[in-house]
C-alpha atoms as a PDB file:
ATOM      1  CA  UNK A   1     -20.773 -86.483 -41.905  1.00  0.00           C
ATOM      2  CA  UNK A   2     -20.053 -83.838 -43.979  1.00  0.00           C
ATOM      3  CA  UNK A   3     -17.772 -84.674 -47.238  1.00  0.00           C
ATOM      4  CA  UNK A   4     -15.505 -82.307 -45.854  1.00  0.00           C
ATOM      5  CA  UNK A   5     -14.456 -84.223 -43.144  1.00  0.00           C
ATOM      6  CA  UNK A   6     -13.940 -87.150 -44.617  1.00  0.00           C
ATOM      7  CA  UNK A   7     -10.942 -86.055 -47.055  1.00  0.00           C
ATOM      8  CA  UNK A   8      -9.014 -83.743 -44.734  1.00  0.00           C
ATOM      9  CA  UNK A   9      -5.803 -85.602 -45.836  1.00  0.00           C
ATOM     10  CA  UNK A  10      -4.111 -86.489 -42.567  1.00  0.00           C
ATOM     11  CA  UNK A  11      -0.940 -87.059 -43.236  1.00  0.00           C
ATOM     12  CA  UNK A  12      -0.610 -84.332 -45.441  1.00  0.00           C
ATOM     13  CA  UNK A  13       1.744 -81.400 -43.962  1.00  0.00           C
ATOM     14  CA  UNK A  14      -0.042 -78.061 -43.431  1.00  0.00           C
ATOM     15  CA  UNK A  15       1.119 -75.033 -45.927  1.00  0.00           C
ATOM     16  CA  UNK A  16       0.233 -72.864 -43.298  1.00  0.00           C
ATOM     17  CA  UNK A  17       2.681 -73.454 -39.820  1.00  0.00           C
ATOM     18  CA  UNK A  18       2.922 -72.019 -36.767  1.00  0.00           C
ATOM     19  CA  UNK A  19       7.033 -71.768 -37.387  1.00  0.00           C
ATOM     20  CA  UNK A  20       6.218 -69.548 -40.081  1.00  0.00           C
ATOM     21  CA  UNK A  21       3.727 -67.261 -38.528  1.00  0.00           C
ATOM     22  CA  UNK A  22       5.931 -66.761 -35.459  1.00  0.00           C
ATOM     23  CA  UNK A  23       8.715 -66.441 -37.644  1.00  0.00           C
ATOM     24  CA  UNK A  24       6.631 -63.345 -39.171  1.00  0.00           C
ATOM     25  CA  UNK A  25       5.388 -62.163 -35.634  1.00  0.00           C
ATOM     26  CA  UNK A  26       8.965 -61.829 -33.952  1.00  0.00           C
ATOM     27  CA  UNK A  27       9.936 -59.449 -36.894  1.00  0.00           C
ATOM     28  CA  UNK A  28       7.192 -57.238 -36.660  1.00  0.00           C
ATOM     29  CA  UNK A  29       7.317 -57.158 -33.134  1.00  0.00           C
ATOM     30  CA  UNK A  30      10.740 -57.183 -32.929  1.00  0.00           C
ATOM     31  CA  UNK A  31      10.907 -59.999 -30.757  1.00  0.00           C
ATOM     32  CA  UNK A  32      14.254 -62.395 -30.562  1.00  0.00           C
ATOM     33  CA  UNK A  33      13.985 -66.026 -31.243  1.00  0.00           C
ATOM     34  CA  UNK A  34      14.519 -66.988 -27.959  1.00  0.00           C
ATOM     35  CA  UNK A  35      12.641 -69.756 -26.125  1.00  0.00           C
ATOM     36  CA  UNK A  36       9.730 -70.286 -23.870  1.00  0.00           C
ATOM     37  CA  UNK A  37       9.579 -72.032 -20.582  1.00  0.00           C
ATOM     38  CA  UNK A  38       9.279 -76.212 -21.049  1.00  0.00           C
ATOM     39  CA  UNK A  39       6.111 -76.717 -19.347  1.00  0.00           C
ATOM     40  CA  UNK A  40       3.081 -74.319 -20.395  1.00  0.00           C
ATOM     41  CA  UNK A  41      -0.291 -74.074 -18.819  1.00  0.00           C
ATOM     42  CA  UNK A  42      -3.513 -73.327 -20.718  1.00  0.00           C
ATOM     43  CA  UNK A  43      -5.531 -71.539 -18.083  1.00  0.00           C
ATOM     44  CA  UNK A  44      -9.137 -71.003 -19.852  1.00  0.00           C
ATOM     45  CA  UNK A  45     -11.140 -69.094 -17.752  1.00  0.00           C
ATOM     46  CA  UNK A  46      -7.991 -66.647 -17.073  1.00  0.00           C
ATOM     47  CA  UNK A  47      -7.969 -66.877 -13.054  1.00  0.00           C
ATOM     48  CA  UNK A  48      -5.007 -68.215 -12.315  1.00  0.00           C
ATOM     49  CA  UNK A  49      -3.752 -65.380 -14.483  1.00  0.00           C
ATOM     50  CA  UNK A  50      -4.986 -63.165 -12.627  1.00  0.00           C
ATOM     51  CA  UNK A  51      -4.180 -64.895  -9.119  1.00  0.00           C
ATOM     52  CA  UNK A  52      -0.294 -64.872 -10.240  1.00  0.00           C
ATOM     53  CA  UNK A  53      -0.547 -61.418 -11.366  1.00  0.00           C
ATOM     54  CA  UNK A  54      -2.485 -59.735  -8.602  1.00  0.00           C
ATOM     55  CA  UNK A  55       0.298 -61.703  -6.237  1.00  0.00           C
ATOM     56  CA  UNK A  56       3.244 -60.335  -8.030  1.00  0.00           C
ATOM     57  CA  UNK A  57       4.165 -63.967  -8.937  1.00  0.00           C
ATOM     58  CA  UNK A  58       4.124 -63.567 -12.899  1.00  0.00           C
ATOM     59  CA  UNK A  59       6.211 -61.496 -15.272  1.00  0.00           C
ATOM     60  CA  UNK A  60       5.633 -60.906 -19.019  1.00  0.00           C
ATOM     61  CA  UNK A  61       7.498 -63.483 -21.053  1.00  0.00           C
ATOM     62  CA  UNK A  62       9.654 -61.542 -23.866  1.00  0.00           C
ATOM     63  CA  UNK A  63      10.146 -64.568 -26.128  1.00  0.00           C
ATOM     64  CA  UNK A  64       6.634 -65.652 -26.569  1.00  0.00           C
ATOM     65  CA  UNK A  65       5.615 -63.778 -30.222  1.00  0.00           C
ATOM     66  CA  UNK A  66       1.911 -64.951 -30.761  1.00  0.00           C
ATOM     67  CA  UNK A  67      -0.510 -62.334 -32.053  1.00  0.00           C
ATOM     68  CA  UNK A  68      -3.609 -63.205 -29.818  1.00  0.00           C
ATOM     69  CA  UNK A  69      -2.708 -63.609 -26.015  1.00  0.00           C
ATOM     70  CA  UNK A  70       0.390 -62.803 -23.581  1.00  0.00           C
ATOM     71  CA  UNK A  71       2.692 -65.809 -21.975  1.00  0.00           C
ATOM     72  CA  UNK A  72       3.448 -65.354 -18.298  1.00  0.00           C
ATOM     73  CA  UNK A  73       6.580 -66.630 -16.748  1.00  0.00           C
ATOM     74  CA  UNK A  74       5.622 -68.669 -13.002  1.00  0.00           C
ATOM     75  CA  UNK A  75       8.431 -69.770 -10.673  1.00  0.00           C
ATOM     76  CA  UNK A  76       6.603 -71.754  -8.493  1.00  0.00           C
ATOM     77  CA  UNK A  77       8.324 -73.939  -5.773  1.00  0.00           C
ATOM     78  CA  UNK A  78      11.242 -75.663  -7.982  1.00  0.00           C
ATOM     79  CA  UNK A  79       9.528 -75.172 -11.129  1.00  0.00           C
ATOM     80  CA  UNK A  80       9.300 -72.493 -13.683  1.00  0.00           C
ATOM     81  CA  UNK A  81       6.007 -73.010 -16.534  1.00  0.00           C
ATOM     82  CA  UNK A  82       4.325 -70.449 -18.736  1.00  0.00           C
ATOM     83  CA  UNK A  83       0.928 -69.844 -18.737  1.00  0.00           C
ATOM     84  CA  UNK A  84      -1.804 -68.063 -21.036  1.00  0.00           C
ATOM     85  CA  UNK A  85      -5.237 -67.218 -20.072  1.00  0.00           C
ATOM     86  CA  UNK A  86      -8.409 -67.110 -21.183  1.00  0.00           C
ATOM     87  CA  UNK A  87      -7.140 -69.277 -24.585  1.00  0.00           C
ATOM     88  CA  UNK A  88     -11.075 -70.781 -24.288  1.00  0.00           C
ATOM     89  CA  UNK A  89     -12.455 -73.019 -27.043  1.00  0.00           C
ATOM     90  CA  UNK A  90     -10.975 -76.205 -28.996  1.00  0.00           C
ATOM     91  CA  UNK A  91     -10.142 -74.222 -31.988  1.00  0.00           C
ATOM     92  CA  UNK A  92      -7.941 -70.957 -29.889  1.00  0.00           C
ATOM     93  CA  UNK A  93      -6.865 -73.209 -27.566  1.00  0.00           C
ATOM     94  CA  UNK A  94      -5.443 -75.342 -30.109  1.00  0.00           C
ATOM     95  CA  UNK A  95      -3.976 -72.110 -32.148  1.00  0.00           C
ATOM     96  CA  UNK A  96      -2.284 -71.058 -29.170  1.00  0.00           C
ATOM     97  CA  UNK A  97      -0.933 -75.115 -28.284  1.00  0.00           C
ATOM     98  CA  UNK A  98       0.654 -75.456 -31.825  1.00  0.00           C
ATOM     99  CA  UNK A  99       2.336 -72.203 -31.076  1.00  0.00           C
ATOM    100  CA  UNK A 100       3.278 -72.948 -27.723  1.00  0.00           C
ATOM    101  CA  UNK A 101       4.872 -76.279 -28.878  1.00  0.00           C
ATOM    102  CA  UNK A 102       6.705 -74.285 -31.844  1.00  0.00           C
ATOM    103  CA  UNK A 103       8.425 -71.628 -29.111  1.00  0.00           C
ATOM    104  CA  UNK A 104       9.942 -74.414 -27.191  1.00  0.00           C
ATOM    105  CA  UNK A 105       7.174 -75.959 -25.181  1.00  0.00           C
ATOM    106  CA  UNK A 106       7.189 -79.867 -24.162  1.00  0.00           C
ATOM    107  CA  UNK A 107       4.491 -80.395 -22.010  1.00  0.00           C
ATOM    108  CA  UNK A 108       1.456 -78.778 -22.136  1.00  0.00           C
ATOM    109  CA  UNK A 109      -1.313 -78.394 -18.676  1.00  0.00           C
ATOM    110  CA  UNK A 110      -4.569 -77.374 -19.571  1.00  0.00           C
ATOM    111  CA  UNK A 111      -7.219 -76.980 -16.185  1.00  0.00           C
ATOM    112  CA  UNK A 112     -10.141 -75.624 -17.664  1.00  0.00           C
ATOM    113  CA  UNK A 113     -14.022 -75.545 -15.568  1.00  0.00           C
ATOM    114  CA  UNK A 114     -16.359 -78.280 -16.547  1.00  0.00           C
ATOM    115  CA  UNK A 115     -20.121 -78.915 -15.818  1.00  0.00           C
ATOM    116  CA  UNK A 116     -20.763 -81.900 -14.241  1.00  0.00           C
ATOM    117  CA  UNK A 117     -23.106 -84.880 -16.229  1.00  0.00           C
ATOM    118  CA  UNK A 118     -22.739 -87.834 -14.184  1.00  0.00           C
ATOM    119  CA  UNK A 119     -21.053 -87.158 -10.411  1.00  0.00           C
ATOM    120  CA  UNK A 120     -17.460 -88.883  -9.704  1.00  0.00           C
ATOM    121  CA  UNK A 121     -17.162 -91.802  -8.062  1.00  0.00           C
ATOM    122  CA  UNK A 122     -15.293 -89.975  -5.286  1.00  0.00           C
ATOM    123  CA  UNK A 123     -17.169 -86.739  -5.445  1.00  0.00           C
ATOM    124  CA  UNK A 124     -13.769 -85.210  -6.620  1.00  0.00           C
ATOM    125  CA  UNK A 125     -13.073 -81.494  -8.096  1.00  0.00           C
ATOM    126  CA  UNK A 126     -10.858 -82.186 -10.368  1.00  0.00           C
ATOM    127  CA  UNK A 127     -11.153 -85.016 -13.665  1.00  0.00           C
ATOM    128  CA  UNK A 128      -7.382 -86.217 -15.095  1.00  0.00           C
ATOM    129  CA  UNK A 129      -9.567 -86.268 -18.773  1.00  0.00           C
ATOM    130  CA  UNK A 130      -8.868 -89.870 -19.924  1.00  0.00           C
ATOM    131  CA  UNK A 131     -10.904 -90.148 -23.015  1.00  0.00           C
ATOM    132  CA  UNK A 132     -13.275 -87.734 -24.715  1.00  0.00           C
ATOM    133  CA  UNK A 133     -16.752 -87.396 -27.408  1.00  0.00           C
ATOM    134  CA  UNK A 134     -15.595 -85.350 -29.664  1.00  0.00           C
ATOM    135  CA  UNK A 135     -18.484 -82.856 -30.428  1.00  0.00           C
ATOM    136  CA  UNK A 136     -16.547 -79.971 -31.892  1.00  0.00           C
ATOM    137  CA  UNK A 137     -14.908 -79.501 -34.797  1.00  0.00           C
ATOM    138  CA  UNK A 138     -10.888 -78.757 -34.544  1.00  0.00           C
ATOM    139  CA  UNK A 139     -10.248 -82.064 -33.694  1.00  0.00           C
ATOM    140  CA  UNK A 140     -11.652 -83.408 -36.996  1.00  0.00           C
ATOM    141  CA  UNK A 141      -8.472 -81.689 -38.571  1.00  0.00           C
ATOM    142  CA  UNK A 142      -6.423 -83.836 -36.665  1.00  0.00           C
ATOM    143  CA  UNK A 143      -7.824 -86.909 -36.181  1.00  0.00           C
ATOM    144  CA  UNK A 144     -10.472 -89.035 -38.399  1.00  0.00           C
ATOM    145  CA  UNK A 145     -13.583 -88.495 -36.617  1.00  0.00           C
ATOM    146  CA  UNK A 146     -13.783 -92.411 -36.044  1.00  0.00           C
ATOM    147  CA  UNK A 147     -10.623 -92.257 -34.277  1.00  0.00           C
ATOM    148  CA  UNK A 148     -10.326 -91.443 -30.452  1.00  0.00           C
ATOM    149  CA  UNK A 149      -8.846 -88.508 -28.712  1.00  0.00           C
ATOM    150  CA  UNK A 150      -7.361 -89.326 -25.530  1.00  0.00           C
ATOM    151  CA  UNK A 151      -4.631 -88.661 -23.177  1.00  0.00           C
ATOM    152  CA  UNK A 152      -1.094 -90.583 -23.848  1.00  0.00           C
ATOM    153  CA  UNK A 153      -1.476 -93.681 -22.135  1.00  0.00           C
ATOM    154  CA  UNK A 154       2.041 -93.636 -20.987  1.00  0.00           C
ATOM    155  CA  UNK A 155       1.115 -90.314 -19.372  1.00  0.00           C
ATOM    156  CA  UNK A 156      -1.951 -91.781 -17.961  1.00  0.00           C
ATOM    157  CA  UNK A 157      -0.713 -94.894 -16.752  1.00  0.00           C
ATOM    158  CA  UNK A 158       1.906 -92.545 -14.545  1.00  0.00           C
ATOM    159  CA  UNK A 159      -0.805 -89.768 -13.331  1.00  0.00           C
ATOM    160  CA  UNK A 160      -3.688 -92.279 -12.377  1.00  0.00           C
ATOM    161  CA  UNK A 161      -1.262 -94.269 -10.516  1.00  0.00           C
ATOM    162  CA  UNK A 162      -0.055 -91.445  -8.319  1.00  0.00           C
ATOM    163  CA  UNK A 163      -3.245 -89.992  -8.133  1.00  0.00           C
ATOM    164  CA  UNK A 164      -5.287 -93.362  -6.886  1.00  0.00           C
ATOM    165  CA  UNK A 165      -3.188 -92.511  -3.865  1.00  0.00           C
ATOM    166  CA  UNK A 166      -2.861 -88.698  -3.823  1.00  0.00           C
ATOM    167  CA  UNK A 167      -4.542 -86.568  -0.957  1.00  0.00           C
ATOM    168  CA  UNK A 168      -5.419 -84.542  -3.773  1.00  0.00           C
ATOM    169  CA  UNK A 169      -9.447 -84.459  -5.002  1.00  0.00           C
ATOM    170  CA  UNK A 170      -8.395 -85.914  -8.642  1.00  0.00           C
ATOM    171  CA  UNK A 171      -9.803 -88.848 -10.754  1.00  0.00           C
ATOM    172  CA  UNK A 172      -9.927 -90.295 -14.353  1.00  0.00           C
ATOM    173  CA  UNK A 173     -12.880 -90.253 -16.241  1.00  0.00           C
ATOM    174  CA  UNK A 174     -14.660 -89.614 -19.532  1.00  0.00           C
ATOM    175  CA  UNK A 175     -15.536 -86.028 -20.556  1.00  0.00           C
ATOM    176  CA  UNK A 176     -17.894 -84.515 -23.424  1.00  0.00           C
ATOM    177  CA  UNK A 177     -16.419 -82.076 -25.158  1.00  0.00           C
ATOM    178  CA  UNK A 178     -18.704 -79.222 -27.203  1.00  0.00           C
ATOM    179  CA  UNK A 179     -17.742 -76.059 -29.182  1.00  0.00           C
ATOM    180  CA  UNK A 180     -21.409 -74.872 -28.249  1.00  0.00           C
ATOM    181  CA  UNK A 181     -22.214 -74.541 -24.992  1.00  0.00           C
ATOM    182  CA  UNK A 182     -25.401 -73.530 -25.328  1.00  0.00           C
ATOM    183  CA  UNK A 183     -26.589 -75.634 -27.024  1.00  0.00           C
ATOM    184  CA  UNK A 184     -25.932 -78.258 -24.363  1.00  0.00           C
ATOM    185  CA  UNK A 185     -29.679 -79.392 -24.466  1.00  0.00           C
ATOM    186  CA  UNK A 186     -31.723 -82.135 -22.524  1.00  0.00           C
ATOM    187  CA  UNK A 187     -30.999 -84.688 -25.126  1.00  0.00           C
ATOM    188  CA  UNK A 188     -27.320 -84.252 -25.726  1.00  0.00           C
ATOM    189  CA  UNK A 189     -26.915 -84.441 -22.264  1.00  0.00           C
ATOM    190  CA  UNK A 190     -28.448 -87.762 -22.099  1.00  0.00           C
ATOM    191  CA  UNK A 191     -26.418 -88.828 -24.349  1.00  0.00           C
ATOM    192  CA  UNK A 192     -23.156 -88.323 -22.835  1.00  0.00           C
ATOM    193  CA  UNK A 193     -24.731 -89.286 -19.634  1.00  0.00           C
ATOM    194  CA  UNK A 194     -24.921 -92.611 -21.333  1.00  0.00           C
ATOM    195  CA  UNK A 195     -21.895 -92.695 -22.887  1.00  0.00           C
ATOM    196  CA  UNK A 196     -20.675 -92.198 -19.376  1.00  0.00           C
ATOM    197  CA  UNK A 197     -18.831 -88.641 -19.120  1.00  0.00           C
ATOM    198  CA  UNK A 198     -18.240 -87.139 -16.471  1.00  0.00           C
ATOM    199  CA  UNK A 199     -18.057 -83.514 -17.297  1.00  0.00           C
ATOM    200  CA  UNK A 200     -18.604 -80.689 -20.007  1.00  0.00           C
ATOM    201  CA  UNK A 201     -15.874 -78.649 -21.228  1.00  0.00           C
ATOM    202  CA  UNK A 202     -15.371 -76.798 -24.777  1.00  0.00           C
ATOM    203  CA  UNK A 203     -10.802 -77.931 -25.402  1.00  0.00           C
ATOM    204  CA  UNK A 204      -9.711 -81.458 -24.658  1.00  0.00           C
ATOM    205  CA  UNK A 205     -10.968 -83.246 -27.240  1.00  0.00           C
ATOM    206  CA  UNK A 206      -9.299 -80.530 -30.138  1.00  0.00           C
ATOM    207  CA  UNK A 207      -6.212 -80.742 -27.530  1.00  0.00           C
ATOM    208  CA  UNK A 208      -5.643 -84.484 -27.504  1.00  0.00           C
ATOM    209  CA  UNK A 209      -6.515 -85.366 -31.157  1.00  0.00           C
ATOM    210  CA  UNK A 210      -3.528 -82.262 -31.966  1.00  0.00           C
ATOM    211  CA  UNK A 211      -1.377 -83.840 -29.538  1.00  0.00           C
ATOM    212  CA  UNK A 212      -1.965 -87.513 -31.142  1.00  0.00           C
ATOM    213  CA  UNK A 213      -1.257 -86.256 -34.428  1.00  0.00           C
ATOM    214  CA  UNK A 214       1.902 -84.016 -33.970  1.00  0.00           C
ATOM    215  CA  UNK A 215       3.338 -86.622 -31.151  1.00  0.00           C
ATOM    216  CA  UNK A 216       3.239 -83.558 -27.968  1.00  0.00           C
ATOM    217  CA  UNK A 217       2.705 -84.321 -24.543  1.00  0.00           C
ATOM    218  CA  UNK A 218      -0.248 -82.817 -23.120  1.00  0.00           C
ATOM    219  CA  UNK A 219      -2.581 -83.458 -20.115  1.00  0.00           C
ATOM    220  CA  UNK A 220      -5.893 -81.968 -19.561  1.00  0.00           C
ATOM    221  CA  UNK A 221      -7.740 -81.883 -16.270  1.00  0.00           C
ATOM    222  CA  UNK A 222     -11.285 -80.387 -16.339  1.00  0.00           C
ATOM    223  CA  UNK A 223     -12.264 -78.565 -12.556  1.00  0.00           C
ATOM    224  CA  UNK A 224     -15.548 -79.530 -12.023  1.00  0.00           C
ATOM    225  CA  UNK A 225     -17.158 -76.069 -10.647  1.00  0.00           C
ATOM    226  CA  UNK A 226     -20.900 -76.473 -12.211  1.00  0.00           C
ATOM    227  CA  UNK A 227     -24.070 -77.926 -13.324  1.00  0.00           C
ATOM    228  CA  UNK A 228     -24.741 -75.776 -16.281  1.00  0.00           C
ATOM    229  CA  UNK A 229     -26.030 -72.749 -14.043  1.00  0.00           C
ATOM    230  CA  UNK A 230     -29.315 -75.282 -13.221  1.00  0.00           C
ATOM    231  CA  UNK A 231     -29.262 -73.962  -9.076  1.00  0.00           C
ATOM    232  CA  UNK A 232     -28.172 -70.180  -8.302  1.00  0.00           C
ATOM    233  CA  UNK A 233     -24.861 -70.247  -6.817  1.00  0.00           C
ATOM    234  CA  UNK A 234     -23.189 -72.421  -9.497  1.00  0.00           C
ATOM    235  CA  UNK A 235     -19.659 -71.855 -10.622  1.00  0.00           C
ATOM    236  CA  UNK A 236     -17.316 -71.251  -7.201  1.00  0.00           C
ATOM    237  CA  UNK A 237     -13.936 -72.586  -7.935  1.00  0.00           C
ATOM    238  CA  UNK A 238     -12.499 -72.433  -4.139  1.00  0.00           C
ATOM    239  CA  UNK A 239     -10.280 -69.742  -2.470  1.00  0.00           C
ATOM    240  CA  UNK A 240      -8.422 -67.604  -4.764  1.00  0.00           C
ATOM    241  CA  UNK A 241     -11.068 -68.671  -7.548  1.00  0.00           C
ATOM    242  CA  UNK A 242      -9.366 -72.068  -7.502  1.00  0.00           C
ATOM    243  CA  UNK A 243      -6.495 -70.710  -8.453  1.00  0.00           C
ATOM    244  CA  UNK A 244      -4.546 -72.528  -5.126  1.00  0.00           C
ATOM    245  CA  UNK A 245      -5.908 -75.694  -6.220  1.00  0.00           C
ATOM    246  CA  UNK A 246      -5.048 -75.603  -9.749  1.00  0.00           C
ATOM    247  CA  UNK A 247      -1.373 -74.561  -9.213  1.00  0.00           C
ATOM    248  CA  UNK A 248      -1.537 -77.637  -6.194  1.00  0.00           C
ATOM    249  CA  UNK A 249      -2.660 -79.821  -8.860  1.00  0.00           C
ATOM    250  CA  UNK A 250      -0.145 -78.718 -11.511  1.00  0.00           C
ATOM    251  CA  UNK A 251       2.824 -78.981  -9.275  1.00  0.00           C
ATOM    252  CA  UNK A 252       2.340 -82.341  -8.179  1.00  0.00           C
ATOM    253  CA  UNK A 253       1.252 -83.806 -12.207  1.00  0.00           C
ATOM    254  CA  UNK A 254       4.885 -81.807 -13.272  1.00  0.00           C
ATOM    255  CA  UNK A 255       6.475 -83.301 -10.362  1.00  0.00           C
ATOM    256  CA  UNK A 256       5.594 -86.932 -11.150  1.00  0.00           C
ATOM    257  CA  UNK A 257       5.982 -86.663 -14.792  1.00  0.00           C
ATOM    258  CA  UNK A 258       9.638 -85.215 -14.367  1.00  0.00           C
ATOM    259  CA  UNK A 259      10.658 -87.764 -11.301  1.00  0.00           C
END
């Protein structure tokens, strides 16, 4: 391991805050410091954005100040949430979570698409991501690489019991998590075939060592849509582009979390 790494300083507060660049954003873009809807989704691959929008269900959010992407505001059934799209990749997905978190957000969603290594047990679409292998590097500013980045096992131990008995298509499991997708080669694979993962995806392992460190609630669920493009046809998400699955799935986690 690179020197680097191993004196990042943990518990040493940043200079550089999210506070402080939204601070700096809202006064350029004359935004007010108002706040952001409690539960935010990270939507990835930007389809559910673009469900929600094409159906007239979305409006831009006002409040939200960040310099890279655009909040939406959802009212969906009882709930209201926020969600960004296309925020792919440990390190923007975890620029755009510290901000989120900063503007008022408490729990964080993330459903991103995920290649599968080693089949569920149930042959579901969807993973609740327990644990992860960290194979990128944002999380290494969070967490000592030695240390594990997984979900809050209060939050797990509430989710996988409701799920176990859900008519939703959702289990637990282990999933690899790369900043290089391709460079997903024969041997890596192996590997986290042995180490038991389920899927591929490029965010939860940045997104659970950020949300260890700063003491934020977030969940991510990988939607298991591929094998790495290995048989023509790969990648269909379901109707709507899986966007009527994902907001399914995020109603029922928001409504058993907030029961």
């Amino acid at each position: 391991m690179n020197d680097y790494f191993r004196n990042k300083y943990y518990h040493e507060l940043s200079v550089f805050t999210p506070e402080n660049l939204l601070r700096e954003a809202r006064r350029q873009k004359q935004i007010d410091n108002c706040k952001i809807p409690d539960i935010c989704i990270l939507d990835p691959d930007g389809d559910l954005v673009e469900y929600l929008l094409g159906t007239n269900q979305a409006e831009l959010n006002k409040c939200w100040a960040c310099y890279h992407t655009k909040l939406y505001s959802v009212k969906h059934k009882e709930f209201e949430f926020g969600v960004v799209g296309c925020a792919v990749g440990s390190s923007f997905a975890v620029l755009v979570s510290e901000e989120l978190f900063a503007s008022g957000c408490q729990l964080l969603i993330s459903v991103t698409s995920a290649g599968i290594i080693n089949p569920p047990k149930n042959n579901s679409r969807f993973i609740l991501i327990e644990q992860t292998i960290r194979d990128e590097g944002t999380s290494c500013h969070y967490l000592p690489p030695e240390e594990e980045a997984s979900i809050n096992k209060n939050l797990l131990a509430k989710l996988s019991k409701y799920y176990k008995v859900s008519p939703l298509s959702v289990e637990s499991g282990t999933s690899w998590t790369t900043d290089a997708p391709f460079r997903e080669t024969p041997s890596a694979i192996e590997f986290a075939k042995n180490k038991k993962a389920i899927c591929v995806e490029m965010e939860a392992a940045a997104l659970y060592a950020f949300a260890k460190a700063k003491n934020k609630n977030v969940i991510c669920f990988a939607h298991l849509t591929n094998t790495m493009a290995q048989h023509e046809g790969d990648f269909e998400k379901g109707e709507e582009m899986g966007s009527l699955d994902t907001l399914e799935l995020i109603y029922h986690t928001v409504r058993i979390l907030l029961s």
